[in-house]
Protein backbone atom coordinates (compact mmCIF):
# COMPACT_ATOMS: atom_id res chain seq x y z
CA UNK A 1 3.12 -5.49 9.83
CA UNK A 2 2.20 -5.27 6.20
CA UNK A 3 -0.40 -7.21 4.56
CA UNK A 4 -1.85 -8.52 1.56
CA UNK A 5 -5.18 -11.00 0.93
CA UNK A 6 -4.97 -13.55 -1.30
CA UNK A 7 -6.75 -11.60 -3.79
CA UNK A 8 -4.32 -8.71 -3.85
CA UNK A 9 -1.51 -11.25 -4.17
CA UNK A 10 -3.29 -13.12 -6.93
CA UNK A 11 -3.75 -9.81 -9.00
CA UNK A 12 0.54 -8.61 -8.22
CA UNK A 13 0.85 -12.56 -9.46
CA UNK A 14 -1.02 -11.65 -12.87
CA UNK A 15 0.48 -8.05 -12.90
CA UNK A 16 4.02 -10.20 -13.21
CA UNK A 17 4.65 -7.36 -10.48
CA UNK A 18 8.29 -6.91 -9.19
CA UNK A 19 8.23 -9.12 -5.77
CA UNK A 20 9.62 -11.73 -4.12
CA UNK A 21 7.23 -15.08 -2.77
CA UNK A 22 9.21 -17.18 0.30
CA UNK A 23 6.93 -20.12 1.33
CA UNK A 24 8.42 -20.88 5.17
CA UNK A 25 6.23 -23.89 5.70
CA UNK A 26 7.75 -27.55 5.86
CA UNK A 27 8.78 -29.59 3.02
CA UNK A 28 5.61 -31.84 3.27
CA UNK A 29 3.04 -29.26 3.05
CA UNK A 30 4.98 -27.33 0.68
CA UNK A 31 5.20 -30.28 -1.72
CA UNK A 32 1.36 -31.17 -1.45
CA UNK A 33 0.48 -27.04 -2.56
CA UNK A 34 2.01 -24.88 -2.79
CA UNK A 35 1.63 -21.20 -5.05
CA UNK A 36 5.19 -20.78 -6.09
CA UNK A 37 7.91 -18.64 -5.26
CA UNK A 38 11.08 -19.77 -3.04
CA UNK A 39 11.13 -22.62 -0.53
CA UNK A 40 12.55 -21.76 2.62
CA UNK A 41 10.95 -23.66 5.53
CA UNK A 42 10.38 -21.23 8.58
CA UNK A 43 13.72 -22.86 10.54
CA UNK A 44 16.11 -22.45 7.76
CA UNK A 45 15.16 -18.59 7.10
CA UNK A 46 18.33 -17.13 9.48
CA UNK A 47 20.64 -19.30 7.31
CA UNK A 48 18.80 -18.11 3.96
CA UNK A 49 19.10 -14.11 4.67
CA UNK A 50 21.08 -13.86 1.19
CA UNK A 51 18.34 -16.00 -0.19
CA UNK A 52 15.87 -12.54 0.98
CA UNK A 53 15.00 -9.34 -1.62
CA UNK A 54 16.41 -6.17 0.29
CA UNK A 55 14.36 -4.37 -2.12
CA UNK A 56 11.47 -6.15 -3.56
CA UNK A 57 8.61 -6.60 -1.75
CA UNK A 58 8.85 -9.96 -0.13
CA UNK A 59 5.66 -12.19 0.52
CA UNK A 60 5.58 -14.66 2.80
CA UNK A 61 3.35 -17.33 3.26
CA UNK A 62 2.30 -20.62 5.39
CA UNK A 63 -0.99 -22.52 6.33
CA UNK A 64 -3.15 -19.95 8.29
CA UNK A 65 -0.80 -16.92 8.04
CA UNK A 66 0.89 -17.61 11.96
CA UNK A 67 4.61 -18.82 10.97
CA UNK A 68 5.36 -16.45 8.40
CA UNK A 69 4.08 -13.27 10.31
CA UNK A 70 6.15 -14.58 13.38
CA UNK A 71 8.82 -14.69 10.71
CA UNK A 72 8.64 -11.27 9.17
CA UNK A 73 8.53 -10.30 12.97
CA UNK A 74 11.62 -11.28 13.39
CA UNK A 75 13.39 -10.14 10.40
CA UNK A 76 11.98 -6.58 11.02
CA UNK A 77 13.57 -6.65 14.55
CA UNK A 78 17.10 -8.04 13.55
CA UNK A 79 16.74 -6.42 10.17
CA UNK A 80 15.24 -3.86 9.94
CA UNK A 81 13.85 -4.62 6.91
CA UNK A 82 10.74 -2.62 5.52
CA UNK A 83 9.52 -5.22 2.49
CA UNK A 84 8.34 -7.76 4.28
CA UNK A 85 4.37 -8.85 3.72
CA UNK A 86 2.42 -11.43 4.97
CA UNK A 87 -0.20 -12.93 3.21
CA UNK A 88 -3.31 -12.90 5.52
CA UNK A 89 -4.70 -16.07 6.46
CA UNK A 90 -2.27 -18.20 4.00
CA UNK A 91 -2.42 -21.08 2.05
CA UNK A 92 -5.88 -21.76 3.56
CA UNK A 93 -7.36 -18.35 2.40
CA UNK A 94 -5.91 -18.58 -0.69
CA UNK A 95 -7.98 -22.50 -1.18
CA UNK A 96 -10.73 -20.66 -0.31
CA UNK A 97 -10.60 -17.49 -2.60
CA UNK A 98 -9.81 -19.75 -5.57
């Protein structure tokens, strides 16, 4: 599974890089901080698919970095996608990079 630190995502960020950001945590913690991108909590994702870059790389983020590599997980073995990232130790490495 494909990576990125909170660093590397906050220089693609500044870059205005071609990517995609999908948040899969709940509405409550996404509401309280959150980084951007698309809101898709980690049940809805299956339903969301069209809502999902084929082509872009896609980062994907939660609290500590579990639920959205379980996620990408999954999409690469129903997928097969390729694009998927996970950003390492989420929302709580990102507080404490910046």
């Amino acid at each position: 599974m494909k990576s990125i630190s909170a660093i590397g995502l906050n220089q693609l960020i500044l870059q205005k890089g071609p990517y995609q950001l999908i948040d899969v945590r709940e509405a409550l913690e996404h509401d309280d901080f959150n980084i951007g991108g698309d809101h898709i909590p980690m049940n809805e994702i299956f339903e969301n698919i069209h809502r999902i870059s084929q082509t872009l790389p896609v980062i994907f983020y939660c609290q500590k970095g579990i639920r959205s590599a379980i996620i990408i997980q999954r999409l690469e073995e129903k997928l097969g996608l390729t694009n998927l990232i996970n950003l390492s130790g989420g929302m709580e490495a990102w507080k404490k990079a910046f």
